[in-house]
Protein backbone atom coordinates (compact mmCIF):
# COMPACT_ATOMS: atom_id res chain seq x y z
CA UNK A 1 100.86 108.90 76.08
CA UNK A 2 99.49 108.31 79.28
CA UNK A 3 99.99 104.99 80.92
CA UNK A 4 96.86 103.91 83.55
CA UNK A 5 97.42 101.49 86.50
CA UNK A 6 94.06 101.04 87.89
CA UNK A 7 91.96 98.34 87.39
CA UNK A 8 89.04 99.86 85.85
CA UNK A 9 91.26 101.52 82.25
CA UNK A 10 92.48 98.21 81.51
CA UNK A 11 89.61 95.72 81.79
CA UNK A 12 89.83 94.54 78.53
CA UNK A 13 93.43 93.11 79.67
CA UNK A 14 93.88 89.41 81.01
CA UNK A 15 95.36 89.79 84.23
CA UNK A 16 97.75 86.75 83.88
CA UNK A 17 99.20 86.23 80.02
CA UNK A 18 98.78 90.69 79.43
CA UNK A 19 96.85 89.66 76.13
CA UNK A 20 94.85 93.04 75.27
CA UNK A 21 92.85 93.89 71.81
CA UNK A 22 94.38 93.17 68.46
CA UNK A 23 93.30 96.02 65.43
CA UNK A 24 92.01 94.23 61.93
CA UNK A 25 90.30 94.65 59.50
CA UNK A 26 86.83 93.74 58.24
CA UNK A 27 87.02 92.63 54.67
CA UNK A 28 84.09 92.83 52.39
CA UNK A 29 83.76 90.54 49.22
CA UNK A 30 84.57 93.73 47.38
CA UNK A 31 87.46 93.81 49.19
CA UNK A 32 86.59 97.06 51.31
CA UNK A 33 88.78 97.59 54.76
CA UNK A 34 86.86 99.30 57.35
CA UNK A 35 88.53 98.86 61.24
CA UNK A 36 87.82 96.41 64.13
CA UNK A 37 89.33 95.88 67.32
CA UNK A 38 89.72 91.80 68.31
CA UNK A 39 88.71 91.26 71.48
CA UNK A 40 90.07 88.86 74.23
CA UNK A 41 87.99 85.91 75.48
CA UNK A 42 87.44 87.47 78.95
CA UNK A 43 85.75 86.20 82.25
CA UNK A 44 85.56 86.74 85.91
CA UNK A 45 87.27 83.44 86.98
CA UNK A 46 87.41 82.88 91.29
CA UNK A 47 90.87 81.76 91.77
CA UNK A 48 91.88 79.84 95.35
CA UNK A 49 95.26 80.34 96.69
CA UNK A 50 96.28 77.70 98.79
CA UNK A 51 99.40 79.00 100.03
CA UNK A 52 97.99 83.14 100.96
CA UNK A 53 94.79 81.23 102.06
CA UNK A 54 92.31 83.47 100.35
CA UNK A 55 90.45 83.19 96.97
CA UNK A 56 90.62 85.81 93.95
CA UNK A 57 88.09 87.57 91.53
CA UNK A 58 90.38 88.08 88.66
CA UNK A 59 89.69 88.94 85.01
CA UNK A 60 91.10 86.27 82.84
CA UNK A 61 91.19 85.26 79.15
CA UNK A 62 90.62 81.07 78.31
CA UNK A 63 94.18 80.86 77.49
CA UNK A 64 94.89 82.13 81.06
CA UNK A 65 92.40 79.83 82.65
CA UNK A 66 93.91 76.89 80.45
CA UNK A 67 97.56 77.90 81.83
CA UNK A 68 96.66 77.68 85.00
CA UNK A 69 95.22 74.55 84.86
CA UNK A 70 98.29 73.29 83.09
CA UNK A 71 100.33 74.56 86.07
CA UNK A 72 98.37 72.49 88.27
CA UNK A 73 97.19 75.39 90.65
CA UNK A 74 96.88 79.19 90.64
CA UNK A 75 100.24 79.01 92.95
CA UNK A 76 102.59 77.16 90.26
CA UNK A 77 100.97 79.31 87.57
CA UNK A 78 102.16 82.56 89.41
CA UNK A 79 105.83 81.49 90.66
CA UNK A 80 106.48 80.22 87.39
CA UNK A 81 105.04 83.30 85.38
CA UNK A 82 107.15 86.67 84.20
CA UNK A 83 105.76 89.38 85.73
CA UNK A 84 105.72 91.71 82.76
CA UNK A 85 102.94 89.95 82.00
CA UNK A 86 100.98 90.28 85.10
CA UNK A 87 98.86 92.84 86.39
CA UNK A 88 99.97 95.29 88.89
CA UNK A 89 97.99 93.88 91.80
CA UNK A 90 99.27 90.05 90.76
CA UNK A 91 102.69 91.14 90.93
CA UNK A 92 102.12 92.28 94.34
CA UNK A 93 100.70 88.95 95.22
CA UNK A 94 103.46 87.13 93.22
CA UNK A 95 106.10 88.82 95.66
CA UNK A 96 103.65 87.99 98.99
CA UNK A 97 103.42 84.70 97.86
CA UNK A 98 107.50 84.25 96.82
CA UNK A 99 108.52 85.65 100.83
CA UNK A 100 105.41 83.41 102.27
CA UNK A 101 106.84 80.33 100.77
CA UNK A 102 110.32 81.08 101.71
């Protein structure tokens, strides 16, 4: 199995909460299974970090827009998050962001 890091392999990943495609099935009436993939709600959201001073293009499910709002700003949101879930060039920013405020 070979395990991608850029960007471009994964962009049907959210970049915050890691959600990526479920596999179903499509169920007729006469109850025939063929496959389908379940897609993320994806966008380009711009994201504004007060704190690094610079704003971000990132790719983002609604859930992950929704959390950050909850969080108040896209600051909270990443101090507070695991970074399992995050995307390699978030967790960068996460630790940037960790020895700026310190």
């Amino acid at each position: 199995m070979t395990v991608y890091t850029d960007i471009n392999f994964m962009s049907k990943k959210c970049e915050l909460t890691g959600k990526i495609p479920l596999k179903g099935h499509n169920v007729s009436h006469a109850n025939n299974k063929t496959k389908r993939r379940f897609l993320p709600n994806l966008k380009k959201v711009k994201f504004k970090s007060d704190i690094l001073k610079k704003s971000l293009k990132i790719t983002v499910s609604n859930a992950g827009v929704r959390s950050v709002d909850r969080k108040g700003s896209f600051d909270q949101f990443l101090k507070s998050s695991k970074k399992k879930n995050l995307s390699i060039r978030l967790q960068k920013l996460k630790k940037t962001l960790h020895n700026k405020s310190v």
